[in-house]
PDB file of N, CA and C in Angstrom:
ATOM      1  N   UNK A   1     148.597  -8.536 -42.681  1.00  0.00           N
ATOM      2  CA  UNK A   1     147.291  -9.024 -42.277  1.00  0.00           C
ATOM      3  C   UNK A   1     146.643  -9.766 -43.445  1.00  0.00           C
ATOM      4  N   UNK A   2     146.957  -9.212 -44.460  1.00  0.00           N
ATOM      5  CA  UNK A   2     146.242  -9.930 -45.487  1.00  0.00           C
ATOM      6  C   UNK A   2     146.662 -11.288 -46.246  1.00  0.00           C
ATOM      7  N   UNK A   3     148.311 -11.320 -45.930  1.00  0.00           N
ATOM      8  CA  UNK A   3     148.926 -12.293 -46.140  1.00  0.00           C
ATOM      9  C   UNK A   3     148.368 -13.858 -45.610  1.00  0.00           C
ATOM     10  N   UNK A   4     148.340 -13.434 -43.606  1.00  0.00           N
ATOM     11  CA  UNK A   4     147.460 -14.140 -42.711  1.00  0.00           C
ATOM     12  C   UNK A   4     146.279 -14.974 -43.346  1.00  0.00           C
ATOM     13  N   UNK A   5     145.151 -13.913 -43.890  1.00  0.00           N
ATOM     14  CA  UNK A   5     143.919 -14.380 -44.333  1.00  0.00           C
ATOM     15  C   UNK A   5     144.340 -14.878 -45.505  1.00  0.00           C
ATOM     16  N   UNK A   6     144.971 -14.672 -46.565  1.00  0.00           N
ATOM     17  CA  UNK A   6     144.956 -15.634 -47.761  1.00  0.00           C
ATOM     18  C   UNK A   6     145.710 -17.020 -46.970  1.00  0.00           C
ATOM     19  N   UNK A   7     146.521 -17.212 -46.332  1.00  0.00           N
ATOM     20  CA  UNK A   7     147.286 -18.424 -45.701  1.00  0.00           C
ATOM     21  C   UNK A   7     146.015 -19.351 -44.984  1.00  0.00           C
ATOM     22  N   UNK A   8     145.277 -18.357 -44.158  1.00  0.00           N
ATOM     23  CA  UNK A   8     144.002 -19.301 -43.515  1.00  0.00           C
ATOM     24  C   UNK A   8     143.162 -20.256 -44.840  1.00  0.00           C
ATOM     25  N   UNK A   9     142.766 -18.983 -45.661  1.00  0.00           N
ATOM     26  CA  UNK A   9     142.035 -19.360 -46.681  1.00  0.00           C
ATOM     27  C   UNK A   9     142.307 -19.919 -47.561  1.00  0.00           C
ATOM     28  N   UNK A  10     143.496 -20.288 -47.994  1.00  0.00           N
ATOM     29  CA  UNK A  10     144.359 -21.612 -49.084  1.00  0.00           C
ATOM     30  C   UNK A  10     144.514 -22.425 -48.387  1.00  0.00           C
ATOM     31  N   UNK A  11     144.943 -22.289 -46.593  1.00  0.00           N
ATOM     32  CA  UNK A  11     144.843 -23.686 -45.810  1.00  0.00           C
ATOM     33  C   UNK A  11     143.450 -24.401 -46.140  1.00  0.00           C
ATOM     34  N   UNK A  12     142.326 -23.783 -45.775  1.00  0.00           N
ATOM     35  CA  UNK A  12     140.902 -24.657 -45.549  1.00  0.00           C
ATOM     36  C   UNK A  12     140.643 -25.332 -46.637  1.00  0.00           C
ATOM     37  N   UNK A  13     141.222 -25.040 -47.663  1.00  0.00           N
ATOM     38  CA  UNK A  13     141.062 -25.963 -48.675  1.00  0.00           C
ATOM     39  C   UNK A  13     142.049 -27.445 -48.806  1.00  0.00           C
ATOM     40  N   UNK A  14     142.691 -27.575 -48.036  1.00  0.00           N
ATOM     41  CA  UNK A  14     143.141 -28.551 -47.937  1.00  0.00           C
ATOM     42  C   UNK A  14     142.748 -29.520 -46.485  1.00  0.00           C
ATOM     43  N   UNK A  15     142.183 -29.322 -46.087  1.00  0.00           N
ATOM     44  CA  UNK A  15     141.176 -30.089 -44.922  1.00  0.00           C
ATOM     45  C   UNK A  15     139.883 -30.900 -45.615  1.00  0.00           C
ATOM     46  N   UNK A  16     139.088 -31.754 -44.937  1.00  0.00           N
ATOM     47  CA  UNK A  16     138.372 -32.504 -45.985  1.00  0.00           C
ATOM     48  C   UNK A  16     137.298 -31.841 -45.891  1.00  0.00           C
ATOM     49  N   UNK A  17     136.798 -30.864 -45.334  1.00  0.00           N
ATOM     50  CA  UNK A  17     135.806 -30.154 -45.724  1.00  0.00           C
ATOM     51  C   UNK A  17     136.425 -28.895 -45.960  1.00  0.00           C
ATOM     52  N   UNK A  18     136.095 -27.930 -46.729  1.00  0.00           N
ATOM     53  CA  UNK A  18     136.737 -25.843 -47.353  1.00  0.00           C
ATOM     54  C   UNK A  18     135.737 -25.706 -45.812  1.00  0.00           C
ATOM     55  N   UNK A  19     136.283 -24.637 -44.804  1.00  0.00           N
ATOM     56  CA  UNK A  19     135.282 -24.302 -44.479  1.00  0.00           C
ATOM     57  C   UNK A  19     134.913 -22.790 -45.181  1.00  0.00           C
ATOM     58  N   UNK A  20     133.799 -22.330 -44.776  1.00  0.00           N
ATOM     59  CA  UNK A  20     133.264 -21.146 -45.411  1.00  0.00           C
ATOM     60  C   UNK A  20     133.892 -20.088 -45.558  1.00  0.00           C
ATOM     61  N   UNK A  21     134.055 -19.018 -45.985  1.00  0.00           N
ATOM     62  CA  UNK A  21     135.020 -17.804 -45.617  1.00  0.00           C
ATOM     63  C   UNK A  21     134.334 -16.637 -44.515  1.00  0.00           C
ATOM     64  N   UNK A  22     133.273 -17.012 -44.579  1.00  0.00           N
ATOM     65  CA  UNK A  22     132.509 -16.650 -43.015  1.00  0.00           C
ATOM     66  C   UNK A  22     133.184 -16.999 -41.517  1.00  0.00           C
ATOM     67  N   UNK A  23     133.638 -18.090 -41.665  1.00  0.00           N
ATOM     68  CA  UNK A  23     134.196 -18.794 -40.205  1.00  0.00           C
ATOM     69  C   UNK A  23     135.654 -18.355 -40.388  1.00  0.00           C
ATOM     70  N   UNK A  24     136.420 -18.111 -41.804  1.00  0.00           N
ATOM     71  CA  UNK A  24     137.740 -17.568 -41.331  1.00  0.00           C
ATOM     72  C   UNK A  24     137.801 -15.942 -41.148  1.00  0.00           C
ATOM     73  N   UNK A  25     136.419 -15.051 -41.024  1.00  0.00           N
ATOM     74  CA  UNK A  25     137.004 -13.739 -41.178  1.00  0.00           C
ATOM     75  C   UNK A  25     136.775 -13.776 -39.946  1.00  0.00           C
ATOM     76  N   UNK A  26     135.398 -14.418 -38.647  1.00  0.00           N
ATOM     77  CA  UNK A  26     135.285 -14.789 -37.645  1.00  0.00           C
ATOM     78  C   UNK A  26     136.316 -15.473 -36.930  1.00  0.00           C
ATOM     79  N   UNK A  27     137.279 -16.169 -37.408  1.00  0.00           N
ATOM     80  CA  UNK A  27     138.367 -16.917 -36.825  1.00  0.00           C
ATOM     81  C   UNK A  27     139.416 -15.517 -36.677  1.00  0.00           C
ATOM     82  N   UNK A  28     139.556 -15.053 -37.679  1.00  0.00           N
ATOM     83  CA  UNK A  28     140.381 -13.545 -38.102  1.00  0.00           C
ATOM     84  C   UNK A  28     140.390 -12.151 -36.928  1.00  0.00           C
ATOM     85  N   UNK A  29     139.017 -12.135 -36.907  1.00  0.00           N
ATOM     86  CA  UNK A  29     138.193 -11.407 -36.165  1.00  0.00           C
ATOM     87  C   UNK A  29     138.620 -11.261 -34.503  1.00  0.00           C
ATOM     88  N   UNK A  30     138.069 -12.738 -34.578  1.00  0.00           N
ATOM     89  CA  UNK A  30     138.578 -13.160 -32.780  1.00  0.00           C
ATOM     90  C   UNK A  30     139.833 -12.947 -32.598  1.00  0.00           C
ATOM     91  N   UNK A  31     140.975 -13.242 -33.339  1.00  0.00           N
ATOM     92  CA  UNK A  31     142.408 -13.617 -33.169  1.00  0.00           C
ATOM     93  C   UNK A  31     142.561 -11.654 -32.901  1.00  0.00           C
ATOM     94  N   UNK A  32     141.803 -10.776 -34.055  1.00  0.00           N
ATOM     95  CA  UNK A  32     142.392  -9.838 -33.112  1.00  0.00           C
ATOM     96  C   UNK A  32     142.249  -9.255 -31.821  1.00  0.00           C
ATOM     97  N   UNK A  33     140.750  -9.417 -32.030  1.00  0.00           N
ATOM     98  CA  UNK A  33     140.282  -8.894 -30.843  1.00  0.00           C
ATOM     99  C   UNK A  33     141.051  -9.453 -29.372  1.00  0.00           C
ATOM    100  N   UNK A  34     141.452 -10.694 -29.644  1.00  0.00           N
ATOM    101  CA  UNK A  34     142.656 -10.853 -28.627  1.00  0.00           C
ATOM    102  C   UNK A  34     143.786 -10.233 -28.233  1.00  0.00           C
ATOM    103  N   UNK A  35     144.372 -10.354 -29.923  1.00  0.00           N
ATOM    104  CA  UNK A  35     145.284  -9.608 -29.402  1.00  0.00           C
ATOM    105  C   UNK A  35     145.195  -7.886 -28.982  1.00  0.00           C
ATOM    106  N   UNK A  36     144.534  -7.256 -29.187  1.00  0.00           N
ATOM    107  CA  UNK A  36     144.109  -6.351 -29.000  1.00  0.00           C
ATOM    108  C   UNK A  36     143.639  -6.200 -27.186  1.00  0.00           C
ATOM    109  N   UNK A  37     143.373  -7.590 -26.836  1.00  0.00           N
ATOM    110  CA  UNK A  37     143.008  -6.992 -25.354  1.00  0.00           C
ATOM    111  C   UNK A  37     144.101  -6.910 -24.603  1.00  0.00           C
ATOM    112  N   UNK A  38     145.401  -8.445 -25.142  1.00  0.00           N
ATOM    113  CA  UNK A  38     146.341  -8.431 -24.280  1.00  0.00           C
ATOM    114  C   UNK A  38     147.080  -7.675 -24.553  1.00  0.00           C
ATOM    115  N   UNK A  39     147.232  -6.605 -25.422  1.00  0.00           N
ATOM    116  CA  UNK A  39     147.726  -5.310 -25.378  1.00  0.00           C
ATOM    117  C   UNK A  39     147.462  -4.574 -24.475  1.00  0.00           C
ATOM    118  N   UNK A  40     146.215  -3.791 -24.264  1.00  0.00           N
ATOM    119  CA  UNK A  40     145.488  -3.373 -23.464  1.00  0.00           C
ATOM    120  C   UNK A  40     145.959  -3.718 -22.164  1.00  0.00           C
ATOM    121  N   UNK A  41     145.880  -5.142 -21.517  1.00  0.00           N
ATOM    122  CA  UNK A  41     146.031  -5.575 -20.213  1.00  0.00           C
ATOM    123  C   UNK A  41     147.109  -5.058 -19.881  1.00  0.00           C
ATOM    124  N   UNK A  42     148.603  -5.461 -21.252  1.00  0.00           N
ATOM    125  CA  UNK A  42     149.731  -5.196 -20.929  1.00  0.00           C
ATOM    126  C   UNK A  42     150.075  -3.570 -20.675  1.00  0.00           C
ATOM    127  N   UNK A  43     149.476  -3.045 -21.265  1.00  0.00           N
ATOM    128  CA  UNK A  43     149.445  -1.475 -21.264  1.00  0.00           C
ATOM    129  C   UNK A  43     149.029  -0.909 -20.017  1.00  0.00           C
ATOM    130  N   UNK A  44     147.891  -1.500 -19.434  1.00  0.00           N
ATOM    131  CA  UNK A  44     146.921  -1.249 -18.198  1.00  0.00           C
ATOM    132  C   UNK A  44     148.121  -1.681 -16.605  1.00  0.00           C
ATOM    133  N   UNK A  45     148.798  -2.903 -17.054  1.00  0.00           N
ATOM    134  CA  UNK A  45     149.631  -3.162 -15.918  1.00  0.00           C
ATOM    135  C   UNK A  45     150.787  -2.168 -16.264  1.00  0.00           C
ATOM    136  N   UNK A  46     151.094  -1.718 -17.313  1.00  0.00           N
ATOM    137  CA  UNK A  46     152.454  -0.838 -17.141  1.00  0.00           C
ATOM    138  C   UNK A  46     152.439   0.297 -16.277  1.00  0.00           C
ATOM    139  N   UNK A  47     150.949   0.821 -16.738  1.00  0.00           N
ATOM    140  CA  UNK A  47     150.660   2.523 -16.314  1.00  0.00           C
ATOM    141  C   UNK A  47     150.485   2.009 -14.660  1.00  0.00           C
ATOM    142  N   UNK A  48     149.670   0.947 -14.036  1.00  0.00           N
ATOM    143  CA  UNK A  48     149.754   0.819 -12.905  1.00  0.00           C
ATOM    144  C   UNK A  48     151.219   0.399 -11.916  1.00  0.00           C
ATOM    145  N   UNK A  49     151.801  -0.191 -12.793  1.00  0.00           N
ATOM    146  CA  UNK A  49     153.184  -0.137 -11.987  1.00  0.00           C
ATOM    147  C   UNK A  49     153.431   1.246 -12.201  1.00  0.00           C
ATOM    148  N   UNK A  50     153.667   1.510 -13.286  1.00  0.00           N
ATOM    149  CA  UNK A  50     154.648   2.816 -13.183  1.00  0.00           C
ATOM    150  C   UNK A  50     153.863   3.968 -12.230  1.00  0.00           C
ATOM    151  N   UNK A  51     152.548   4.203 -11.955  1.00  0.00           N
ATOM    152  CA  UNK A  51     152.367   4.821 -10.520  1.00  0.00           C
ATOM    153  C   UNK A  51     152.204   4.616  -9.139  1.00  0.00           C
ATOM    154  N   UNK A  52     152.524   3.148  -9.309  1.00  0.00           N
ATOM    155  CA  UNK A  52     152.818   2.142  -8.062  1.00  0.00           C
ATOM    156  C   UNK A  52     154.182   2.647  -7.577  1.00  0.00           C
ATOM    157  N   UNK A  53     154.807   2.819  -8.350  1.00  0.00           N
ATOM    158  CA  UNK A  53     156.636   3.172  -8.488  1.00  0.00           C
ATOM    159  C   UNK A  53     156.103   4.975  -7.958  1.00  0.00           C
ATOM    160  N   UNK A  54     155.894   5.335  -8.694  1.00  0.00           N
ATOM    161  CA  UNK A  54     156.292   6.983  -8.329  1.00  0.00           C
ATOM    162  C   UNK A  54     155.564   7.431  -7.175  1.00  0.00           C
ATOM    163  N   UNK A  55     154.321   6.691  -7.105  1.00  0.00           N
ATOM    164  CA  UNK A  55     153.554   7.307  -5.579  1.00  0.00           C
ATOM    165  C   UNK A  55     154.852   6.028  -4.369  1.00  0.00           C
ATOM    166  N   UNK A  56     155.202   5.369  -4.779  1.00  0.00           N
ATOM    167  CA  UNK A  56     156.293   4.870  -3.512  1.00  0.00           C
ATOM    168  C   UNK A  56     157.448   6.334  -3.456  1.00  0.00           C
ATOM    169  N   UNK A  57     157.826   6.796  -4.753  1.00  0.00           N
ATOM    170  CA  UNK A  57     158.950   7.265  -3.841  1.00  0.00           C
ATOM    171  C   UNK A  57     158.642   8.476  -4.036  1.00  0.00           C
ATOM    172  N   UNK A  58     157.626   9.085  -3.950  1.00  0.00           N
ATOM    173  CA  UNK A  58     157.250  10.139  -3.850  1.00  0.00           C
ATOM    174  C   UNK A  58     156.777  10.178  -2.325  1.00  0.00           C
ATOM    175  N   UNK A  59     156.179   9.010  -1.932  1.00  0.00           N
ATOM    176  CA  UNK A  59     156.211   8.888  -0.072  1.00  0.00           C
ATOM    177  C   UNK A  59     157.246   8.986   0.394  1.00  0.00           C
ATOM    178  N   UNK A  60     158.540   7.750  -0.600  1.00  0.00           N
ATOM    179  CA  UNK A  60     159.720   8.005   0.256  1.00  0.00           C
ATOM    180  C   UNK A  60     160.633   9.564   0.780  1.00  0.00           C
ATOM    181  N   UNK A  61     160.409  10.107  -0.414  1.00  0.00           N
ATOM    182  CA  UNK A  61     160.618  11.843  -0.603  1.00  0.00           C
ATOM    183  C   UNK A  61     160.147  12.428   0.478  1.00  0.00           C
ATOM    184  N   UNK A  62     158.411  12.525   0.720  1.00  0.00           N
ATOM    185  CA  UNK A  62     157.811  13.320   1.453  1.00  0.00           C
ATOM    186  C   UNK A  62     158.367  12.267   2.827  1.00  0.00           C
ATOM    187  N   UNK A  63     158.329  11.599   3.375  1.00  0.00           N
ATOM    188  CA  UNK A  63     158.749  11.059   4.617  1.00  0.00           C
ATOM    189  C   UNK A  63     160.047  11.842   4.764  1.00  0.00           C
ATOM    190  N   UNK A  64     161.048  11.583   3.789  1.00  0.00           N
ATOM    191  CA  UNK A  64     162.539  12.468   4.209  1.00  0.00           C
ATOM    192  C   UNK A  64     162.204  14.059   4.826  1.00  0.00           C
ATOM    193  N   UNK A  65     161.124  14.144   3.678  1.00  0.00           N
ATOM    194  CA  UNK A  65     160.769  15.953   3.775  1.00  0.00           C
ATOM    195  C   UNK A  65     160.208  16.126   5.420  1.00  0.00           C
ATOM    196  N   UNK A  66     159.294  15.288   5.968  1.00  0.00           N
ATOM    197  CA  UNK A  66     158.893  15.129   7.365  1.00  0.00           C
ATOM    198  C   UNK A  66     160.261  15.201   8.110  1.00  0.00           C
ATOM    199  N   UNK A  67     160.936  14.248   8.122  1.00  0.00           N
ATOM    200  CA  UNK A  67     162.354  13.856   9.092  1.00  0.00           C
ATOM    201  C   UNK A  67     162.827  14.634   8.846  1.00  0.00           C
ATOM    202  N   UNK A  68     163.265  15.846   7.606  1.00  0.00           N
ATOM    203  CA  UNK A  68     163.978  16.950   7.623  1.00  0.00           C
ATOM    204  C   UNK A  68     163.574  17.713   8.371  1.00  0.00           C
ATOM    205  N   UNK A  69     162.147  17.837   8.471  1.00  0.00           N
ATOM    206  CA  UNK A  69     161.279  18.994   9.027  1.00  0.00           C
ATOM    207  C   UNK A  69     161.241  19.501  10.439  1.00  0.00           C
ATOM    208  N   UNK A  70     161.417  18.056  11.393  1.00  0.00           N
ATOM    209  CA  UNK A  70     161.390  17.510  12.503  1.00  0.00           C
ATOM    210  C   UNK A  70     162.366  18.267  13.217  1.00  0.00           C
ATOM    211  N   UNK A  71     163.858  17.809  12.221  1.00  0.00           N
ATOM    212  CA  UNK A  71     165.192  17.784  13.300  1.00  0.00           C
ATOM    213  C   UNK A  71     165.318  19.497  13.204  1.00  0.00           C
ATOM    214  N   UNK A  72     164.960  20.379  11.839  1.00  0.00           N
ATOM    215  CA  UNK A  72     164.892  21.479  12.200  1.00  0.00           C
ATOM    216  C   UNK A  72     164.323  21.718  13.458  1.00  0.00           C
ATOM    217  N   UNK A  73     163.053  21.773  13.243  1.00  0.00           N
ATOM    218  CA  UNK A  73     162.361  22.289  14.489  1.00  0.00           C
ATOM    219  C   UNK A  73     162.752  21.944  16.137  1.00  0.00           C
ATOM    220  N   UNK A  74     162.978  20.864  15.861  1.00  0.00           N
ATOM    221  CA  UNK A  74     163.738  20.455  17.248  1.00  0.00           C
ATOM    222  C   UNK A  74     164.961  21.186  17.767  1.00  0.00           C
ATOM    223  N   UNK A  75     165.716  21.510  16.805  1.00  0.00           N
ATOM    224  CA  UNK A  75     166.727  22.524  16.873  1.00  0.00           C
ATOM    225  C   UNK A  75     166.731  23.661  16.571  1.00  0.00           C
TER     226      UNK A  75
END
């Protein structure tokens, strides 16, 4: 991380204006907070598939468990 910010901050000096070191800890700042959400999102869609997945075959289960249930009783 710190590598990052010295690379931002030896870049701006070669642009025709330095900008401030205010706007790169703010540039810094934002970049994580990004990445930080699309973590999050990615994390947020995993846990929802993965109980998208287990409440399916946990129906599929209990449906068998019904149709098992059935042909007993019928017989």
């Amino acid at each position: 991380m710190a590598d990052l910010f010295c690379t931002l901050y030896i870049a701006s000096f070669h642009l025709r204006r330095p900008y401030p070191l205010l706007v790169l800890v703010l540039v810094l700042v934002l970049v994580l907070v990004l990445v930080l959400v699309l973590v999050l999102v990615l994390v947020l869609v995993l846990v929802l598939v993965l109980v998208l997945v287990c409440c399916h075959l946990g129906n599929y289960h209990g449906k068998q468990d019904a149709v098992i249930y059935q042909m007993e009783v019928q017989m």
